[in-house]
PDB file of N, CA and C in Angstrom:
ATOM      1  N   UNK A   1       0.836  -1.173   0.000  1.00  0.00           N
ATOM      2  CA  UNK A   1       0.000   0.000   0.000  1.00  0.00           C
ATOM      3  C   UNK A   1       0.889   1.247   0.000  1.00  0.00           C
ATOM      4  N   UNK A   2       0.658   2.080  -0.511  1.00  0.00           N
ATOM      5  CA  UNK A   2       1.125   3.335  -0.556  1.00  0.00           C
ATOM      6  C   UNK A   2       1.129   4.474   0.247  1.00  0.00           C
ATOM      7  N   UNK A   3       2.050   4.964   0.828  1.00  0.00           N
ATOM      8  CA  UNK A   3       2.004   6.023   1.722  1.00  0.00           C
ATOM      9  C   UNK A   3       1.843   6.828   1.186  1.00  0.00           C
ATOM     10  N   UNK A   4       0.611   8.050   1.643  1.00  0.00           N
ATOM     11  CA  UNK A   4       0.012   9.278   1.718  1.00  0.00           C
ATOM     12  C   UNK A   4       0.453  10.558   1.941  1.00  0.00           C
ATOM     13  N   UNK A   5       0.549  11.511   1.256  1.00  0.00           N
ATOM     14  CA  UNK A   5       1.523  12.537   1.893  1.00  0.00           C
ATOM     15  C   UNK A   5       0.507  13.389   2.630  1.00  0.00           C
ATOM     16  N   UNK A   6       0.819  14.281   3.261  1.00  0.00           N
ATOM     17  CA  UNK A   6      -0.081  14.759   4.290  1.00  0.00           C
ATOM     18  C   UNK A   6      -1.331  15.523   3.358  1.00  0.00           C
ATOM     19  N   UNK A   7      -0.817  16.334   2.160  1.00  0.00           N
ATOM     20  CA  UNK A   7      -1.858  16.865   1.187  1.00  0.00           C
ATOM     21  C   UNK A   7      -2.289  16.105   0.475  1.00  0.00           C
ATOM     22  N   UNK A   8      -2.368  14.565   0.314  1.00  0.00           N
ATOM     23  CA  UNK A   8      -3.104  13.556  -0.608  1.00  0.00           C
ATOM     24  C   UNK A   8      -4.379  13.088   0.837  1.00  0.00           C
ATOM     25  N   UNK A   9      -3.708  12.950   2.184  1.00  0.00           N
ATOM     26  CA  UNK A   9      -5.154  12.573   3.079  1.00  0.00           C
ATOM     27  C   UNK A   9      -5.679  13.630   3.535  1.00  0.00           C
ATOM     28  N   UNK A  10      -5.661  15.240   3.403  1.00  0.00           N
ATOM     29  CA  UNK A  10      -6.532  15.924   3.916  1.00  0.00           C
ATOM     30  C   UNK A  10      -7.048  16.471   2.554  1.00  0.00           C
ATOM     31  N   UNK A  11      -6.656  15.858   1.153  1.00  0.00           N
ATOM     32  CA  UNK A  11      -7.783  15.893   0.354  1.00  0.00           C
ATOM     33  C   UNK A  11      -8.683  14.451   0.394  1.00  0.00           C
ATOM     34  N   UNK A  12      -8.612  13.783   1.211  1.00  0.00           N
ATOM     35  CA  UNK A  12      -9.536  12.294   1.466  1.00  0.00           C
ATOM     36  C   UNK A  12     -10.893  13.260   2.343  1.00  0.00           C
ATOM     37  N   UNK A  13     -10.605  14.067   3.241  1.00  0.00           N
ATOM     38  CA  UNK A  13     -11.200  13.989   4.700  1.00  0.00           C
ATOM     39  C   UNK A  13     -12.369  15.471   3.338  1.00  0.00           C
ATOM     40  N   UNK A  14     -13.673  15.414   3.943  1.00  0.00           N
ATOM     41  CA  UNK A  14     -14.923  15.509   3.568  1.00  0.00           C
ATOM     42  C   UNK A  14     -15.688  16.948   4.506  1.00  0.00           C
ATOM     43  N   UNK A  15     -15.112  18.185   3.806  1.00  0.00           N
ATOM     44  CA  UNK A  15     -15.838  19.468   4.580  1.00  0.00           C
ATOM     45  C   UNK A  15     -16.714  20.145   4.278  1.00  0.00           C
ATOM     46  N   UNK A  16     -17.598  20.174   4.863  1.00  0.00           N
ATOM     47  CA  UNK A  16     -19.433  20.744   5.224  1.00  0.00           C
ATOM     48  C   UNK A  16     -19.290  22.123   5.507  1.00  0.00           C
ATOM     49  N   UNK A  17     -19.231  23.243   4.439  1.00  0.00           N
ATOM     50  CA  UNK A  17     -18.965  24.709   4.577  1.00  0.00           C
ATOM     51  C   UNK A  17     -20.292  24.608   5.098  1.00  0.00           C
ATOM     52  N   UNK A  18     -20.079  25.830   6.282  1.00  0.00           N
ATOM     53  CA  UNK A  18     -21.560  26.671   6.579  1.00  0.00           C
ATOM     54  C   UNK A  18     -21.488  27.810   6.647  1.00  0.00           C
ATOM     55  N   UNK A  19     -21.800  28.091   5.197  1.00  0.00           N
ATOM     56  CA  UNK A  19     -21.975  29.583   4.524  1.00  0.00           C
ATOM     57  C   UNK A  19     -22.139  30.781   5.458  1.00  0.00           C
ATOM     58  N   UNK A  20     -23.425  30.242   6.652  1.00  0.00           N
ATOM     59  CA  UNK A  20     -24.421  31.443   6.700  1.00  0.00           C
ATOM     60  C   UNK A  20     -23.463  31.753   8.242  1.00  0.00           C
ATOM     61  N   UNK A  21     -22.703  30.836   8.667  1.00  0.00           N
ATOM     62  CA  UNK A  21     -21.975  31.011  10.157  1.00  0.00           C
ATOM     63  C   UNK A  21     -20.912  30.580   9.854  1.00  0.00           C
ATOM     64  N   UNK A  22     -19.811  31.379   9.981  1.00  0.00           N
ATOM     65  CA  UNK A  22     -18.074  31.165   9.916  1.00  0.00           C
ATOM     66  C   UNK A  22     -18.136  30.282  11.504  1.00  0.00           C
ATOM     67  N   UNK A  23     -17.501  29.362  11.789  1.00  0.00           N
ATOM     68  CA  UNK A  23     -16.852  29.148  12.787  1.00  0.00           C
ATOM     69  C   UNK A  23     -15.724  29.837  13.683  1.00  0.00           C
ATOM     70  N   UNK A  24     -15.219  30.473  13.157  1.00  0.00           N
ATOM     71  CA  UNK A  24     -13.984  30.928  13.174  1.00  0.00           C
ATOM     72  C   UNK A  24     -13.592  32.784  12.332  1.00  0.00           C
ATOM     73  N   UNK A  25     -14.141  33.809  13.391  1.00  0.00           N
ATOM     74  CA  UNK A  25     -13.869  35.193  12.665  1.00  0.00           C
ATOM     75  C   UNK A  25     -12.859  36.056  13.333  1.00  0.00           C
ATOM     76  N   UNK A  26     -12.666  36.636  12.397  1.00  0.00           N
ATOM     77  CA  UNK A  26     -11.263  37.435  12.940  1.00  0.00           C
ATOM     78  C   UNK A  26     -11.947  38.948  13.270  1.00  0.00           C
ATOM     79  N   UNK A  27     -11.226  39.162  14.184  1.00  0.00           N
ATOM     80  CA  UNK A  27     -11.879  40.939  14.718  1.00  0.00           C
ATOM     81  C   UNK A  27     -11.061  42.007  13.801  1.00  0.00           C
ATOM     82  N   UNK A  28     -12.126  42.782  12.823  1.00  0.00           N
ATOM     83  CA  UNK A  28     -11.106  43.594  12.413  1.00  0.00           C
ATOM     84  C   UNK A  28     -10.528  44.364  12.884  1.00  0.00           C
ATOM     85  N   UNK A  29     -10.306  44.910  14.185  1.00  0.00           N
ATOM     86  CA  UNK A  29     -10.055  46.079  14.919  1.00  0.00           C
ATOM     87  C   UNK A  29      -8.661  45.433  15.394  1.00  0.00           C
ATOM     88  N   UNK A  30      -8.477  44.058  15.583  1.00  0.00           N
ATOM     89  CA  UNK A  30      -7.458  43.195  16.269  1.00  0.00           C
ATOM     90  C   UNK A  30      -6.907  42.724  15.268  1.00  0.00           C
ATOM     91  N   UNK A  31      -6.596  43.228  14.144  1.00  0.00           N
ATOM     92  CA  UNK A  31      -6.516  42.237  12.998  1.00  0.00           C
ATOM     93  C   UNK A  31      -4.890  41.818  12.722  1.00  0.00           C
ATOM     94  N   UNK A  32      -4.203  42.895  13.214  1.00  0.00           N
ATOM     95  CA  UNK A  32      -2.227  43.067  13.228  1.00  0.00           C
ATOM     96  C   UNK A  32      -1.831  42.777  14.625  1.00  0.00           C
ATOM     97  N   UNK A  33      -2.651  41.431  15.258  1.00  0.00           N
ATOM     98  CA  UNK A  33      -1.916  40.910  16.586  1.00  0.00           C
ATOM     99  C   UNK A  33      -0.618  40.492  16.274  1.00  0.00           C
ATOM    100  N   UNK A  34       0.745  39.879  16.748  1.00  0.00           N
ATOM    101  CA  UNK A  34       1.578  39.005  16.502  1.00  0.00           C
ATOM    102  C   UNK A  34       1.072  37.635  16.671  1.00  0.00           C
ATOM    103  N   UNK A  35      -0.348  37.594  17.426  1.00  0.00           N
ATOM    104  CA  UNK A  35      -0.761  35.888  17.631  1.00  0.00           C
ATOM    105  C   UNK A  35      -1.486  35.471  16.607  1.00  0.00           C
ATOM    106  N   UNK A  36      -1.834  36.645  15.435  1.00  0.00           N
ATOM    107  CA  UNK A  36      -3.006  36.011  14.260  1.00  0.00           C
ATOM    108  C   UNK A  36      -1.937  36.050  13.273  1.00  0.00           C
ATOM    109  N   UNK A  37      -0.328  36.899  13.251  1.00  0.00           N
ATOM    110  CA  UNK A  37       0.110  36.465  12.642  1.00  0.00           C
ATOM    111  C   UNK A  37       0.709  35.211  12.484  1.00  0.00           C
ATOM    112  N   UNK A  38       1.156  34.444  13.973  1.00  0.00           N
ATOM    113  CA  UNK A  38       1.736  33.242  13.898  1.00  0.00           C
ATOM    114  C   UNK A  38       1.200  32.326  13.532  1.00  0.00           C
ATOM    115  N   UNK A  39      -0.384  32.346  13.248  1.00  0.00           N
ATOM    116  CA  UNK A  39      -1.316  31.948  12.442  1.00  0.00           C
ATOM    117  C   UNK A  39      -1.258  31.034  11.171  1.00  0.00           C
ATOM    118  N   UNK A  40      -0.711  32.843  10.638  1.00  0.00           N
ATOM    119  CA  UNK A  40      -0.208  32.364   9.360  1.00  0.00           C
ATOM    120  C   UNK A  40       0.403  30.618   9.197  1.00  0.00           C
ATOM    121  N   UNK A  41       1.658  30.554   9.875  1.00  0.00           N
ATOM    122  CA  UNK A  41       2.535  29.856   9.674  1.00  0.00           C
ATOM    123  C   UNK A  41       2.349  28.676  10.313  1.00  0.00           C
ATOM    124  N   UNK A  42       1.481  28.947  11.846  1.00  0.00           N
ATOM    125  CA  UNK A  42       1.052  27.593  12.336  1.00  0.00           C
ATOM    126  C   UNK A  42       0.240  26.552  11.879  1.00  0.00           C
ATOM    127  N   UNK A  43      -1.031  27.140  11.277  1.00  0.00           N
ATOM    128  CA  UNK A  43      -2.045  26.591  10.974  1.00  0.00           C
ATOM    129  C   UNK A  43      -1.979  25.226   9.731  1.00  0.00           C
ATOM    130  N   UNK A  44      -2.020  23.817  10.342  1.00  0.00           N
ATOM    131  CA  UNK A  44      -1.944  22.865   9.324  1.00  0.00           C
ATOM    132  C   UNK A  44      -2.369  22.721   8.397  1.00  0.00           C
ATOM    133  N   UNK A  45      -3.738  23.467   7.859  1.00  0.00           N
ATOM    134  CA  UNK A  45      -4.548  23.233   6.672  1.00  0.00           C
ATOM    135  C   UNK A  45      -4.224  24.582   5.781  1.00  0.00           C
ATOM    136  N   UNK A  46      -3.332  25.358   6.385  1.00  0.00           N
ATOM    137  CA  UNK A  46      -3.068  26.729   5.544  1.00  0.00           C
ATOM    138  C   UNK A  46      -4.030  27.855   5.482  1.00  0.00           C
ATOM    139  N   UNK A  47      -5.359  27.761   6.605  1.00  0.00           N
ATOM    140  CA  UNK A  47      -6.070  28.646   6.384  1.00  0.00           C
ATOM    141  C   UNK A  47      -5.707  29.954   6.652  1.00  0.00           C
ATOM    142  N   UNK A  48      -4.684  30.241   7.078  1.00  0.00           N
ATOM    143  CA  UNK A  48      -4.614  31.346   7.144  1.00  0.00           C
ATOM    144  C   UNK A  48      -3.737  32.197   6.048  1.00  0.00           C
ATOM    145  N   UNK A  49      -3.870  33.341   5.677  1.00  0.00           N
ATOM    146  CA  UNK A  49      -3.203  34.040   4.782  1.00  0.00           C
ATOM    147  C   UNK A  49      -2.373  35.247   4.928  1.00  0.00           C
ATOM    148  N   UNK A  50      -1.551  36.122   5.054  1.00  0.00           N
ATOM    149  CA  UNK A  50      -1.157  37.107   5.343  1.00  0.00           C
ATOM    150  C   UNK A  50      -1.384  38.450   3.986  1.00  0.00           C
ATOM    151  N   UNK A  51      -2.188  39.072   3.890  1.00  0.00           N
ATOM    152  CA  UNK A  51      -2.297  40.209   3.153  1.00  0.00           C
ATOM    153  C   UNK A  51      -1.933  41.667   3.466  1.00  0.00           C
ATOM    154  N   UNK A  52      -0.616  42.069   3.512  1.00  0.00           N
ATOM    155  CA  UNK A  52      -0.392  43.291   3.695  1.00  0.00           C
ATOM    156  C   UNK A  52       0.154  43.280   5.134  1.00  0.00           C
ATOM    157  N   UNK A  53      -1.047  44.046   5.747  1.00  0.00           N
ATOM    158  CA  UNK A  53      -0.694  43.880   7.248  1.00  0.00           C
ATOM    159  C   UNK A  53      -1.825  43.226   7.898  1.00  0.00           C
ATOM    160  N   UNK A  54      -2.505  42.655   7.197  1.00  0.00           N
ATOM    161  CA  UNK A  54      -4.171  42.061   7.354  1.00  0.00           C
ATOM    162  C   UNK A  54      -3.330  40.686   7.725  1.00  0.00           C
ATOM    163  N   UNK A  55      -4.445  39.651   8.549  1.00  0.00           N
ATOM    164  CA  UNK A  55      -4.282  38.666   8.111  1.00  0.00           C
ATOM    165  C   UNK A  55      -5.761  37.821   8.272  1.00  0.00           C
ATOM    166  N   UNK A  56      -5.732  37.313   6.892  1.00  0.00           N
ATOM    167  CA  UNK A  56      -7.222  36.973   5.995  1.00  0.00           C
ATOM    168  C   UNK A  56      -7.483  35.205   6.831  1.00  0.00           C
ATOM    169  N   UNK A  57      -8.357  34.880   6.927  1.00  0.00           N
ATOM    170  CA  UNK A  57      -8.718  33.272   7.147  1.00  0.00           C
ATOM    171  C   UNK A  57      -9.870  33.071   6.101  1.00  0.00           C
ATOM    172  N   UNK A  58      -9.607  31.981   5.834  1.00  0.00           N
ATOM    173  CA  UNK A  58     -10.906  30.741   5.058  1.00  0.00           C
ATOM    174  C   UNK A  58     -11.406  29.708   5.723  1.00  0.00           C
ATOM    175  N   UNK A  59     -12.418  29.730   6.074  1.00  0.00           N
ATOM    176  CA  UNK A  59     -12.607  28.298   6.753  1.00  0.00           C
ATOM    177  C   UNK A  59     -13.071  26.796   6.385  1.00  0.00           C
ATOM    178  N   UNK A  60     -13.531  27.098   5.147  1.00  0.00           N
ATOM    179  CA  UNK A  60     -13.468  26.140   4.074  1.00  0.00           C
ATOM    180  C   UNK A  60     -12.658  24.838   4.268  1.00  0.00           C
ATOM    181  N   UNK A  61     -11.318  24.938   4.514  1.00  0.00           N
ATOM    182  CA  UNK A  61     -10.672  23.871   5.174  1.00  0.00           C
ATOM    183  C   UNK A  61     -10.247  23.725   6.384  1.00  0.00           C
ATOM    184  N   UNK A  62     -11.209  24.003   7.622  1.00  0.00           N
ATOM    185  CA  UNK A  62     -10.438  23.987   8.742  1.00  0.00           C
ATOM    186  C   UNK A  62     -10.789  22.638   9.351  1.00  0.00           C
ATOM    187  N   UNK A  63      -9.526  22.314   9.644  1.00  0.00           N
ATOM    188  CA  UNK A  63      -9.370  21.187  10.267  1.00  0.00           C
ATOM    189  C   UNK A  63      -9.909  21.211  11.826  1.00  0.00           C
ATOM    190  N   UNK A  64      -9.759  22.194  12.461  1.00  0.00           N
ATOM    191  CA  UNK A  64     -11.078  22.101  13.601  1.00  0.00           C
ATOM    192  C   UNK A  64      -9.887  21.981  14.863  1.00  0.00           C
ATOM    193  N   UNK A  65      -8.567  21.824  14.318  1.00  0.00           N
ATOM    194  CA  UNK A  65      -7.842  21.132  15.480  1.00  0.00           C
ATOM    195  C   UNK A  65      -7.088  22.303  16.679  1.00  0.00           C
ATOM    196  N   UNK A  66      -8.321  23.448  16.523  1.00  0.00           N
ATOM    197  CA  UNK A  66      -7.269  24.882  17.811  1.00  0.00           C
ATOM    198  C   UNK A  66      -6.363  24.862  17.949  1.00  0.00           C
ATOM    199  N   UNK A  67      -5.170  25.058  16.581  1.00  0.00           N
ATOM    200  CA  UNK A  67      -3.927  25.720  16.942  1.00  0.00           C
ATOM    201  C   UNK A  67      -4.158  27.038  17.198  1.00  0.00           C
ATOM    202  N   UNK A  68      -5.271  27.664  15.964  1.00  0.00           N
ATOM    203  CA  UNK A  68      -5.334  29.082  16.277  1.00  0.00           C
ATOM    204  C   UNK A  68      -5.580  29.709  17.209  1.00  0.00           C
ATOM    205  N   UNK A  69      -6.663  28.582  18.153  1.00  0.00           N
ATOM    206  CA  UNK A  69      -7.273  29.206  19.402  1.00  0.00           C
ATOM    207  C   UNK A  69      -6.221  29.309  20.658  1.00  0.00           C
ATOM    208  N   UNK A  70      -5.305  28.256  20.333  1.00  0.00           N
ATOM    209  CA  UNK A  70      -4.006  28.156  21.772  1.00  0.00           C
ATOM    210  C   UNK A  70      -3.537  29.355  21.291  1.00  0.00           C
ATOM    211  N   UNK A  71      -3.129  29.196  20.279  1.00  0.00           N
ATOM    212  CA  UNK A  71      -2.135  30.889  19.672  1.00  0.00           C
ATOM    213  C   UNK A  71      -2.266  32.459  20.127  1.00  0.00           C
ATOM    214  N   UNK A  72      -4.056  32.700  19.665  1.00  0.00           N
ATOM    215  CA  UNK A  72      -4.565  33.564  19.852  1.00  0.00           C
ATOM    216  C   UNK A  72      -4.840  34.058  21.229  1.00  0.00           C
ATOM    217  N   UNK A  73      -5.469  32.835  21.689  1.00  0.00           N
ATOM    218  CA  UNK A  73      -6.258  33.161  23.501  1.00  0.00           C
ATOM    219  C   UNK A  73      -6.967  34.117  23.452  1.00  0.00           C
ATOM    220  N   UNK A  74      -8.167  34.048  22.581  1.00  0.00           N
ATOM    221  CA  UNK A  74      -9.295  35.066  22.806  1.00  0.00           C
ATOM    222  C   UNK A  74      -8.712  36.839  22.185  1.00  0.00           C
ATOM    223  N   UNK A  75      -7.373  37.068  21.385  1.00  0.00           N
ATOM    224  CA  UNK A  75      -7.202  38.658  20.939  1.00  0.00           C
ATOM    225  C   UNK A  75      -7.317  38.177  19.731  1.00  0.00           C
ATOM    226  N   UNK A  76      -8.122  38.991  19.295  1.00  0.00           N
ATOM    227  CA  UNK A  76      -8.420  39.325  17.615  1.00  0.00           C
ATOM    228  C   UNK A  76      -9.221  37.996  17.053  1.00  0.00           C
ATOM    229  N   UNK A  77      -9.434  36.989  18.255  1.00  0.00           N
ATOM    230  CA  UNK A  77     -10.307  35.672  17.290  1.00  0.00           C
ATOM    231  C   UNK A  77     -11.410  35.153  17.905  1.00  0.00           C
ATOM    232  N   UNK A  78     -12.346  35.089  17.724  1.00  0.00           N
ATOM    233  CA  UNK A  78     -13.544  34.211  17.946  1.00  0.00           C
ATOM    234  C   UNK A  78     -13.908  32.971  17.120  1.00  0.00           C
ATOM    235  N   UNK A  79     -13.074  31.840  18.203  1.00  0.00           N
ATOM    236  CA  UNK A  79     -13.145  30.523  17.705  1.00  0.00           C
ATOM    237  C   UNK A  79     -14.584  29.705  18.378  1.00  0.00           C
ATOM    238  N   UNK A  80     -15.016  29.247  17.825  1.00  0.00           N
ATOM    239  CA  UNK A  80     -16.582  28.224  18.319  1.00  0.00           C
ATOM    240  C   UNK A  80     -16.294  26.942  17.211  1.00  0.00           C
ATOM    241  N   UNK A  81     -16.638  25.403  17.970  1.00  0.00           N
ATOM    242  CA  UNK A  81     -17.294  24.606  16.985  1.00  0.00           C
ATOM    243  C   UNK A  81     -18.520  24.728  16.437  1.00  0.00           C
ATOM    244  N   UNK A  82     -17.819  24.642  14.539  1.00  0.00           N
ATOM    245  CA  UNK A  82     -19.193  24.491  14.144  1.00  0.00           C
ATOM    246  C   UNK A  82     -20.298  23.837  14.494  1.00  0.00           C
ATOM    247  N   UNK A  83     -21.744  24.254  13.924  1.00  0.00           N
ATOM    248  CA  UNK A  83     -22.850  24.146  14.400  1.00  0.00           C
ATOM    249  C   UNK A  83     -23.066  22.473  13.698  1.00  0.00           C
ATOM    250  N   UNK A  84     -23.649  21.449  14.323  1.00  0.00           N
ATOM    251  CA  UNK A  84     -24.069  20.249  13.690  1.00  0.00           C
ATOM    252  C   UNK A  84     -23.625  19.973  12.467  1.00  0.00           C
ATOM    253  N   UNK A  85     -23.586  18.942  11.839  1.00  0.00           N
ATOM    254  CA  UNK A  85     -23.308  18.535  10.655  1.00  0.00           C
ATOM    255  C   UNK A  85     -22.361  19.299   9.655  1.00  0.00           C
ATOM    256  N   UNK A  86     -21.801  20.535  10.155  1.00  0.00           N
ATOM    257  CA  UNK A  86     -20.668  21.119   9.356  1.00  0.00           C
ATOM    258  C   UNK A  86     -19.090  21.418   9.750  1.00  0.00           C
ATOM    259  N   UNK A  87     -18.477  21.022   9.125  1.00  0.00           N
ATOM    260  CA  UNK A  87     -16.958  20.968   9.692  1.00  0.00           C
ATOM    261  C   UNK A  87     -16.269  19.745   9.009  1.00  0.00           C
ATOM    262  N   UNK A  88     -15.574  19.569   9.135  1.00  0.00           N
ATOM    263  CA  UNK A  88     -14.596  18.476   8.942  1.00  0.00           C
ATOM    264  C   UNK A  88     -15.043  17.241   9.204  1.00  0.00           C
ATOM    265  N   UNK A  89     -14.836  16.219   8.228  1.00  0.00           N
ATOM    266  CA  UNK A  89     -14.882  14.737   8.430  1.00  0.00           C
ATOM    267  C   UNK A  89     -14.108  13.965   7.577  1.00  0.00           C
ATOM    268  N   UNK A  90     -12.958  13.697   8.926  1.00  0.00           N
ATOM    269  CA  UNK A  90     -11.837  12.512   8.489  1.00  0.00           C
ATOM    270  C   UNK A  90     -12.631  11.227   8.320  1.00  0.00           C
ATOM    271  N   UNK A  91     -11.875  11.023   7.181  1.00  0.00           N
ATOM    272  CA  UNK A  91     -12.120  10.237   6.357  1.00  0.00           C
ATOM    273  C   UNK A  91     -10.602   9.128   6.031  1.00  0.00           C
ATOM    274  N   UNK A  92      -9.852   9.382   6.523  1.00  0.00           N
ATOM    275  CA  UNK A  92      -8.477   8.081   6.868  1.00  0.00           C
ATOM    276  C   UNK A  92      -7.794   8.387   8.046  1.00  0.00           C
ATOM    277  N   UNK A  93      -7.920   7.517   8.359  1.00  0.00           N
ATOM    278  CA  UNK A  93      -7.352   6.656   9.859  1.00  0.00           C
ATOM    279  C   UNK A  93      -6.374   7.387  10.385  1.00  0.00           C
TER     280      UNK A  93
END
């Protein structure tokens, strides 16, 4: 069997956008913390982006797993699990 590279199984695993509620928003007023920037670089699924002095999130692929939230600790982020049936579903072992 063939080993998986980390971007061949988190295109396996199966995500339930919910359009109408982000899980995960960034405060614009807080938006140039140093903890949303480490963001950038921490975050396993790459959601985060650095624009300028902004830094942008997608949640489209979030893996759900609060690096951002240890990072952050409540400045510039409001992290919640998504609501029922939307979020992430691993899909290999």
């Amino acid at each position: 069997m063939k080993k998986l590279s980390i971007e061949e199984r988190l295109g396996i695993d199966k995500f339930s956008v919910d359009d109408g509620m982000p899980h995960i928003v960034i405060d614009k007023v807080d938006n140039n913390t140093d903890e949303l920037k480490a963001c950038v670089k921490a975050c396993p699924a790459g959601c985060y982006v650095q624009d300028g002095d902004l830094v942008k999130f997608d949640y489209a692929g979030c893996l759900e797993c609060g690096t951002c939230r240890v990072l952050c600790q409540s400045k510039g982020l409001k992290w919640e699990y998504p609501r029922g049936t939307f979020g992430v579903e691993f899909r290999y072992g």
